[in-house]
Protein backbone atom coordinates (compact mmCIF):
# COMPACT_ATOMS: atom_id res chain seq x y z
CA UNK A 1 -11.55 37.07 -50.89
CA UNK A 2 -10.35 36.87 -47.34
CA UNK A 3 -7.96 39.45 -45.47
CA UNK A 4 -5.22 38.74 -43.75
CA UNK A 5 -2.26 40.20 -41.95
CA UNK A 6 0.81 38.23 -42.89
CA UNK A 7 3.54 40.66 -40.94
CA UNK A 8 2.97 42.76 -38.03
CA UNK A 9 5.85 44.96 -36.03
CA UNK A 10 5.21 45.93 -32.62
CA UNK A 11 8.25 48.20 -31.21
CA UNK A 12 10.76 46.99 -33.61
CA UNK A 13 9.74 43.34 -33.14
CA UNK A 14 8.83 41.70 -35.85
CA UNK A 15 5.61 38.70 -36.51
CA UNK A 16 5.45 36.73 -39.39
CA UNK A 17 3.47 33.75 -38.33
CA UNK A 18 0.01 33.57 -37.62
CA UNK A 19 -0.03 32.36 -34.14
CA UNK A 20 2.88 35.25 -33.48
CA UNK A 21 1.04 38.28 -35.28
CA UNK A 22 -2.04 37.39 -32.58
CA UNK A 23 0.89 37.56 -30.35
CA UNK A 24 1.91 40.96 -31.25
CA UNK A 25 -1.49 42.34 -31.29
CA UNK A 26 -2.13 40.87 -28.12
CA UNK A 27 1.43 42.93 -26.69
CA UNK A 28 0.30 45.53 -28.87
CA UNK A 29 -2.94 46.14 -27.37
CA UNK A 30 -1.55 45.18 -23.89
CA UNK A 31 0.28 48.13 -23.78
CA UNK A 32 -2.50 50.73 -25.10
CA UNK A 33 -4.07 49.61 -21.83
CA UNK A 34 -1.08 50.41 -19.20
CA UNK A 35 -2.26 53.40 -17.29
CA UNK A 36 0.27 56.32 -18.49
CA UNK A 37 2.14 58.19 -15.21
CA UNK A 38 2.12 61.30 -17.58
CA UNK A 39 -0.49 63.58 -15.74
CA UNK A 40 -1.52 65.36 -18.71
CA UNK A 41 -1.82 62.47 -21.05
CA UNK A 42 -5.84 61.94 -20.24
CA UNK A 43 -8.56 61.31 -22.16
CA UNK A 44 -9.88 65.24 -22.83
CA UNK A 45 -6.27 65.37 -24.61
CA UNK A 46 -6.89 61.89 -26.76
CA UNK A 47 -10.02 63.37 -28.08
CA UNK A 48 -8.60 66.99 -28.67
CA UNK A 49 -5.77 64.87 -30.90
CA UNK A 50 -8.34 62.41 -32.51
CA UNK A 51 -11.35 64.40 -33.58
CA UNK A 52 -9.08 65.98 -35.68
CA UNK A 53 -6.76 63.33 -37.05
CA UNK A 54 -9.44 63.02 -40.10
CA UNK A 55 -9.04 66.38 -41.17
CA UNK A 56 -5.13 66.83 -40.92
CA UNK A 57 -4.51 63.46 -42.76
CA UNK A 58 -6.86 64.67 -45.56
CA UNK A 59 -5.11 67.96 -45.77
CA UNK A 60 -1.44 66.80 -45.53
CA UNK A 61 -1.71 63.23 -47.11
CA UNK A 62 -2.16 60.83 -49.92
CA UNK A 63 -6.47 59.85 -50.16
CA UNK A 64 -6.41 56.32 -49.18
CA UNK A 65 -6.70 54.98 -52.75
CA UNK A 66 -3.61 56.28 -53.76
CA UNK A 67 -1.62 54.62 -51.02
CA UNK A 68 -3.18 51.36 -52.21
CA UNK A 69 -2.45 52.67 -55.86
CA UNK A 70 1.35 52.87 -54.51
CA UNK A 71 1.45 49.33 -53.20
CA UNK A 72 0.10 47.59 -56.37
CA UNK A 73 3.10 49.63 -58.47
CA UNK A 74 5.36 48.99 -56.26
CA UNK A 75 4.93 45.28 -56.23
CA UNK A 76 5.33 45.69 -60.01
CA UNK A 77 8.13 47.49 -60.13
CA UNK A 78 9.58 44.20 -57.73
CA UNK A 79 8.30 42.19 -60.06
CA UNK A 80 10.04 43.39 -62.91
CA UNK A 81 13.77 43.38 -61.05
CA UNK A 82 13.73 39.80 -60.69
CA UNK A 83 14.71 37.16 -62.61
CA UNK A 84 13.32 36.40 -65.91
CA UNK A 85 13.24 32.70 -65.23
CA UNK A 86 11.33 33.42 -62.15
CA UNK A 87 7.32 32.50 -61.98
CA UNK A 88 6.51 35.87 -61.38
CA UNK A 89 8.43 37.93 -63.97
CA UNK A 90 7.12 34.98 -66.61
CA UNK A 91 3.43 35.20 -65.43
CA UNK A 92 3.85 39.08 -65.69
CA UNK A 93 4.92 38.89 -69.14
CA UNK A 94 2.38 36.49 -70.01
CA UNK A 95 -0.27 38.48 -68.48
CA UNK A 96 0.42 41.49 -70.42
CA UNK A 97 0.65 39.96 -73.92
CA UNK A 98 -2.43 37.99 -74.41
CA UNK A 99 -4.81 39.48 -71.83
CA UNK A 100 -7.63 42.44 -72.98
CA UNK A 101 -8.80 45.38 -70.69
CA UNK A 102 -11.58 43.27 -70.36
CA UNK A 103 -10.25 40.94 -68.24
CA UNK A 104 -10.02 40.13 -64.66
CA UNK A 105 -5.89 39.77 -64.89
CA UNK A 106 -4.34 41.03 -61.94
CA UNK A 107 -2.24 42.77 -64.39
CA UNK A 108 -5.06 44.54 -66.72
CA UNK A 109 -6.27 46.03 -63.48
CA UNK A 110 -2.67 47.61 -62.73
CA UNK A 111 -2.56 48.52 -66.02
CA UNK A 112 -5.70 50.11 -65.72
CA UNK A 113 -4.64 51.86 -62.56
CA UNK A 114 -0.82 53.18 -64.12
CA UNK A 115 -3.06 54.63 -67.14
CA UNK A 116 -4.62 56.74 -64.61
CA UNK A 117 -1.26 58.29 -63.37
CA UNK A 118 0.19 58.43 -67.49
CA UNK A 119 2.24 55.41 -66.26
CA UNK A 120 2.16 53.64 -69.81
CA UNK A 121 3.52 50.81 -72.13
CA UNK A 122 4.50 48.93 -68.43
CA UNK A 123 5.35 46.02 -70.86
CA UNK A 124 8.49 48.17 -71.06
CA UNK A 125 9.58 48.02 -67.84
CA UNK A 126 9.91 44.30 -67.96
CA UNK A 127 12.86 44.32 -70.22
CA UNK A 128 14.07 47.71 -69.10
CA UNK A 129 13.55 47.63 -65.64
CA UNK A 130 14.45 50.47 -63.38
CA UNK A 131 16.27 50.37 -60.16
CA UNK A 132 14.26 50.30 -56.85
CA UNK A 133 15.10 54.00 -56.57
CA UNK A 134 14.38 55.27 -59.91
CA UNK A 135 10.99 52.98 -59.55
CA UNK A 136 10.06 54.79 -56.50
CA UNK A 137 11.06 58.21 -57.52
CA UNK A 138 8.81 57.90 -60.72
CA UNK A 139 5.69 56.46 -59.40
CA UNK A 140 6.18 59.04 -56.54
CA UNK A 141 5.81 62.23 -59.35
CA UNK A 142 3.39 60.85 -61.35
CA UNK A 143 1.04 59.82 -58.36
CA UNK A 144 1.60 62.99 -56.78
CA UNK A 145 1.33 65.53 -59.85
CA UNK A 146 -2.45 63.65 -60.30
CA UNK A 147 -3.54 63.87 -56.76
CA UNK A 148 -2.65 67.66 -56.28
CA UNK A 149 -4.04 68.49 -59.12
CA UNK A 150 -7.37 66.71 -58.54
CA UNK A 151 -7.47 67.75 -55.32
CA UNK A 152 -7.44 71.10 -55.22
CA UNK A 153 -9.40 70.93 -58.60
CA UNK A 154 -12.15 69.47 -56.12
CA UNK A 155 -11.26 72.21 -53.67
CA UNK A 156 -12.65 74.92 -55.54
CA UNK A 157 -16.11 73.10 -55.83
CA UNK A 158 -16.46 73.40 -51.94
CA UNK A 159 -17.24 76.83 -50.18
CA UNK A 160 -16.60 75.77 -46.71
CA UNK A 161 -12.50 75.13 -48.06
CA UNK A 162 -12.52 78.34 -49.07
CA UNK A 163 -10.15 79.68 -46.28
CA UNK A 164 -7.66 77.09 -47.48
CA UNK A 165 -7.10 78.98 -50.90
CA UNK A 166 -6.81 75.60 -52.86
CA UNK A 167 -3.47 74.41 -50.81
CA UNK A 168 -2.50 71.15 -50.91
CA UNK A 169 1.18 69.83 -51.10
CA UNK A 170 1.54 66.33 -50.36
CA UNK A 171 4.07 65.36 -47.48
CA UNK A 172 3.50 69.03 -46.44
CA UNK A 173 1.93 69.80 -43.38
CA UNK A 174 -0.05 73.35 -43.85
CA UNK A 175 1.63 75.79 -41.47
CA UNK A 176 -1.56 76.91 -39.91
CA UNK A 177 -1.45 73.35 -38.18
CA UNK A 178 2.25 73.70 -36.81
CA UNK A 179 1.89 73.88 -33.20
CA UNK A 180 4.98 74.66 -30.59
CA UNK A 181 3.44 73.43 -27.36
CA UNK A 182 1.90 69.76 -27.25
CA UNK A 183 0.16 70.99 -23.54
CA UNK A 184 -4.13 69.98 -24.34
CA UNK A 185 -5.07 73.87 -23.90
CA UNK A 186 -3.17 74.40 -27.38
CA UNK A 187 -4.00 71.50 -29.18
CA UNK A 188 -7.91 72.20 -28.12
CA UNK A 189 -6.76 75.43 -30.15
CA UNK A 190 -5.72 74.04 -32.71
CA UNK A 191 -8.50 71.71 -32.56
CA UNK A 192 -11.19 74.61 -33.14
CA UNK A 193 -8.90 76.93 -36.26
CA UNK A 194 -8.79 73.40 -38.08
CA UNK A 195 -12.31 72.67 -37.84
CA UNK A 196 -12.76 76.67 -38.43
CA UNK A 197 -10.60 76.79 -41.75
CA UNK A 198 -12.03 73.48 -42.97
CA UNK A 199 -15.12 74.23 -42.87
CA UNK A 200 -16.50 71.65 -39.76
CA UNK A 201 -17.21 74.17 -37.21
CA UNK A 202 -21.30 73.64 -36.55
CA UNK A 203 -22.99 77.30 -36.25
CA UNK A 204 -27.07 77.60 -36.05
CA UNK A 205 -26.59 78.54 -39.61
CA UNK A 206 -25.54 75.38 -40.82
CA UNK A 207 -27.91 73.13 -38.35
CA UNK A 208 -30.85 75.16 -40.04
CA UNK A 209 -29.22 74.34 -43.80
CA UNK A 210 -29.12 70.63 -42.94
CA UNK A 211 -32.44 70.36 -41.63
CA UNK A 212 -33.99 72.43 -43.95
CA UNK A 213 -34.56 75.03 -41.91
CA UNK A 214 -36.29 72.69 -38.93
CA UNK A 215 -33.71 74.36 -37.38
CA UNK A 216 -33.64 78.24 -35.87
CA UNK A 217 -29.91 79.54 -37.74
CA UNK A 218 -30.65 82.25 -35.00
CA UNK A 219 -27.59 82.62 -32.52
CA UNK A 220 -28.64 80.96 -28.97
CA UNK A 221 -26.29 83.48 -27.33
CA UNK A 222 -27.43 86.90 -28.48
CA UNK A 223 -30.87 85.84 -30.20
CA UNK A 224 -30.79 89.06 -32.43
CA UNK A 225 -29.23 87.47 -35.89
CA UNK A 226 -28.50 84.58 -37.62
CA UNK A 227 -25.54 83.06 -36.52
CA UNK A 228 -23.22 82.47 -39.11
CA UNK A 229 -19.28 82.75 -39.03
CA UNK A 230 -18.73 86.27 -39.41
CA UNK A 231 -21.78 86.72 -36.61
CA UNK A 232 -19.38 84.26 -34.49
CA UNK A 233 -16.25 85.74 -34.94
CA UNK A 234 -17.04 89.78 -34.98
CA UNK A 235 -20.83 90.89 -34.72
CA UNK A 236 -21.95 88.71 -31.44
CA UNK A 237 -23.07 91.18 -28.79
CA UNK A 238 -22.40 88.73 -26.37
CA UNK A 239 -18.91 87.87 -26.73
CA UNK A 240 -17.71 91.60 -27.86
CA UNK A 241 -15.50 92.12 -24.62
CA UNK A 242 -13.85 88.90 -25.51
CA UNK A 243 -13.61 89.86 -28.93
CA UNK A 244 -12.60 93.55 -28.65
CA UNK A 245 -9.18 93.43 -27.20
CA UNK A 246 -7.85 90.69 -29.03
CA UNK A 247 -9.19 92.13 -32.47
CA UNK A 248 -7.02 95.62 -32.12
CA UNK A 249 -4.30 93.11 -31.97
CA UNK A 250 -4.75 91.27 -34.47
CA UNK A 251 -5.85 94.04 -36.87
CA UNK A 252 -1.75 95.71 -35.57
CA UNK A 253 -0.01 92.67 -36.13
CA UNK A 254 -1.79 91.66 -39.38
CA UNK A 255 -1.03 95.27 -40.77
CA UNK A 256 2.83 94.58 -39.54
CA UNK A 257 3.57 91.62 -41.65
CA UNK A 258 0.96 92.53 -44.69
CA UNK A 259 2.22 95.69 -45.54
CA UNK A 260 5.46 94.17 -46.90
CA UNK A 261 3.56 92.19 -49.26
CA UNK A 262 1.92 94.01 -52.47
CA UNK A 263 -1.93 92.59 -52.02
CA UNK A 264 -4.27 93.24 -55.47
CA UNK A 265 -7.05 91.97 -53.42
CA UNK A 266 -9.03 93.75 -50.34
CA UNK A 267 -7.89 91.79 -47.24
CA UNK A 268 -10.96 90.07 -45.42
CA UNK A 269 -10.70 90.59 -41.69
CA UNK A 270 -12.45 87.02 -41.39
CA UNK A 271 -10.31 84.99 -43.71
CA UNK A 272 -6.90 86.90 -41.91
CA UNK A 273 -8.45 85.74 -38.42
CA UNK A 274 -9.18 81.74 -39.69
CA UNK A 275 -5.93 81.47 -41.86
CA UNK A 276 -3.70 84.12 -41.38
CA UNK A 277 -1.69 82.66 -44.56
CA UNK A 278 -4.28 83.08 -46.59
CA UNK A 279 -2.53 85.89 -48.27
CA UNK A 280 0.66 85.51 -47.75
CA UNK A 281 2.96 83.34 -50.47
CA UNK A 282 3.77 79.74 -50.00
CA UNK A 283 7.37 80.49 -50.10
CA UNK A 284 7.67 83.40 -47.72
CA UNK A 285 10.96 85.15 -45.90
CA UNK A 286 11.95 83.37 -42.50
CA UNK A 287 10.90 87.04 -40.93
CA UNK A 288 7.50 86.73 -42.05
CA UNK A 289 7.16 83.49 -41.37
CA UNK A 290 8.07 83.54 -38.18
CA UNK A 291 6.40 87.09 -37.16
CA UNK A 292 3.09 85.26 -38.33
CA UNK A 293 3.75 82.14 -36.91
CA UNK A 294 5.13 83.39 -33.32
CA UNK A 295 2.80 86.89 -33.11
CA UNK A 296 -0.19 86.81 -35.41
CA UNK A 297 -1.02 82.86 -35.48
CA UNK A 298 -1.27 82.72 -31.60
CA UNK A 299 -3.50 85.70 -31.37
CA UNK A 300 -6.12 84.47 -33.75
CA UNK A 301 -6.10 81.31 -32.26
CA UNK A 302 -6.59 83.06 -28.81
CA UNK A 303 -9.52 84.75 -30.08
CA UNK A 304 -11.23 81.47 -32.17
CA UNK A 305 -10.85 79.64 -28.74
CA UNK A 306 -12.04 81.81 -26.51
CA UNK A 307 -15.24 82.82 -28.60
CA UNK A 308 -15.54 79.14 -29.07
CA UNK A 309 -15.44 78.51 -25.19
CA UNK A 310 -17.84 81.22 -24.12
CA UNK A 311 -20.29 80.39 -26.58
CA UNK A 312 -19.83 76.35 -25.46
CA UNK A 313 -20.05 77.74 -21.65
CA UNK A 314 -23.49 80.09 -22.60
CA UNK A 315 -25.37 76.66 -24.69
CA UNK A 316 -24.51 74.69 -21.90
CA UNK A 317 -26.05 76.25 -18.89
CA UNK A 318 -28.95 76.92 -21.12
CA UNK A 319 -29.44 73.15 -22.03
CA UNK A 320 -29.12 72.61 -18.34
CA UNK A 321 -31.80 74.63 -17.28
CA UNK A 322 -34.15 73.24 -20.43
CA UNK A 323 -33.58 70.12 -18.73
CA UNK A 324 -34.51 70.63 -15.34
CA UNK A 325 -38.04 72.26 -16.19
């Protein structure tokens, strides 16, 4: 079956014909390629923001099939609010009689889908039909409740999310990604703790696990271990005046706003320095929160950056010189 775009909005203006959509992509696109007079705005800071944008929309989001999920309810629920005479309502009805979950219908397939969510006996909702609100509202619990749940169900089967303690809150954005500077020196910060805490950052370690070992996991920097994140973040011989300072600081600050909480587990100085909210509770005092996010966040960040920019600065010059022999 063909795709097609039947409405398009470009800054408030709406397209609704196909020669004008083609007109608002062609304004759209038009204006993507207008030089920006904002000095900072440059392409270094597009890929800090996009290379990410993945990762952030996974953790804060709906998964793509559940938006689609959402559409095909929602239509429903339209369906159902109009007129019982109309084509629609009648087909609907129809539809949901007669027809088996073997069938191609349309409707079997949503039917199918609401099952999924413990959206059942729609049939009811034809004769009973809630408001656009209530529609909304509903569909919006059930599909979340199932998507949290599987999702950080699925969490727990991955090691590299392990930083992440199984968070995930829909609409939510995870305060280790709250950021109050949009300058491209902290969103290349930010850029590193996300890939850090989600598992993406590539080590030695991991380019010798998915090669099977072709690859040497041994660090390029110091060449006396494997390099794996805790040799990164606190054993590399290289980077230790880097690293020395900033952990002291970290270790004061962390001791600061942990102390108030009543821990039953041994703090790891690794997981503190990738998510310092690891153990803190979701709903935390706005003094915590904002010692953290203001004192403790910054300094870890500091610290993931610059280890990650010495150790980019050290592979580089040695590739160079590879190259030129």
């Amino acid at each position: 079956m063909g795709r097609f775009i039947e409405e398009l909005i470009v800054e408030n203006e709406t397209y609704q014909t196909s020669d004008s959509v083609l007109e608002g992509w062609t304004k759209h696109f038009g204006d993507l390629a207008k030089k920006s007079n904002y000095q900072n705005f440059d392409q270094n800071y597009l890929e800090a923001v996009e290379d990410e944008t993945e990762i952030i929309l996974k953790i804060c989001l709906l998964p793509l099939e559940a938006e689609i999920h959402i559409k095909i309810i929602t239509l429903f629920g339209n369906i159902t609010r109009s007129e019982r005479s109309s084509l629609e309502w009648r087909i609907a009805e129809r539809q949901l009689q007669i027809k088996t979950y073997s069938s191609n219908s349309w409707f079997i397939d949503l039917k199918k889908i609401c099952g999924k969510y413990d959206i059942i006996e729609i049939e009811q909702y034809l004769d009973k039909p809630l408001t656009k609100i209530e529609w909304k509202r509903f569909i919006t619990k059930k599909i979340h409740k199932y998507w949290e749940g599987a999702i950080k169900t699925r969490m727990k089967e991955y090691s590299t999310l392990r930083y992440l303690k199984c968070e995930y809150d829909i609409g939510r954005i995870h305060p280790l990604l709250k950021t109050s500077s949009a300058n491209i020196t902290e969103i290349k910060k930010l850029s590193i703790c996300t890939k850090l805490v989600t598992g993406t950052y590539i080590l030695q370690s991991n380019k010798a696990e998915y090669s099977n070992y072709a690859t040497n996991p041994m660090c390029r920097l110091c060449n006396k271990a494997d390099e794996t994140i805790e040799h990164f973040i606190l054993l590399c011989e290289t980077t230790s005046q880097i690293r020395s300072s900033l952990i002291v600081k970290i270790l004061h600050e962390g001791s600061l706003v942990l102390a108030r909480e009543s821990l039953q587990t041994p703090i790891d100085l690794i997981t503190l320095i990738i998510n310092p909210y690891h153990y803190l509770p979701k709903k935390m005092c706005k003094d915590v929160e904002d010692r953290v996010g203001n004192h403790l966040v910054p300094l870890c960040r500091q610290l993931l950056y610059t280890l990650h920019s010495k150790r980019y600065d050290v592979l580089t010059k040695t590739d160079t010189k590879a190259n030129r022999k």
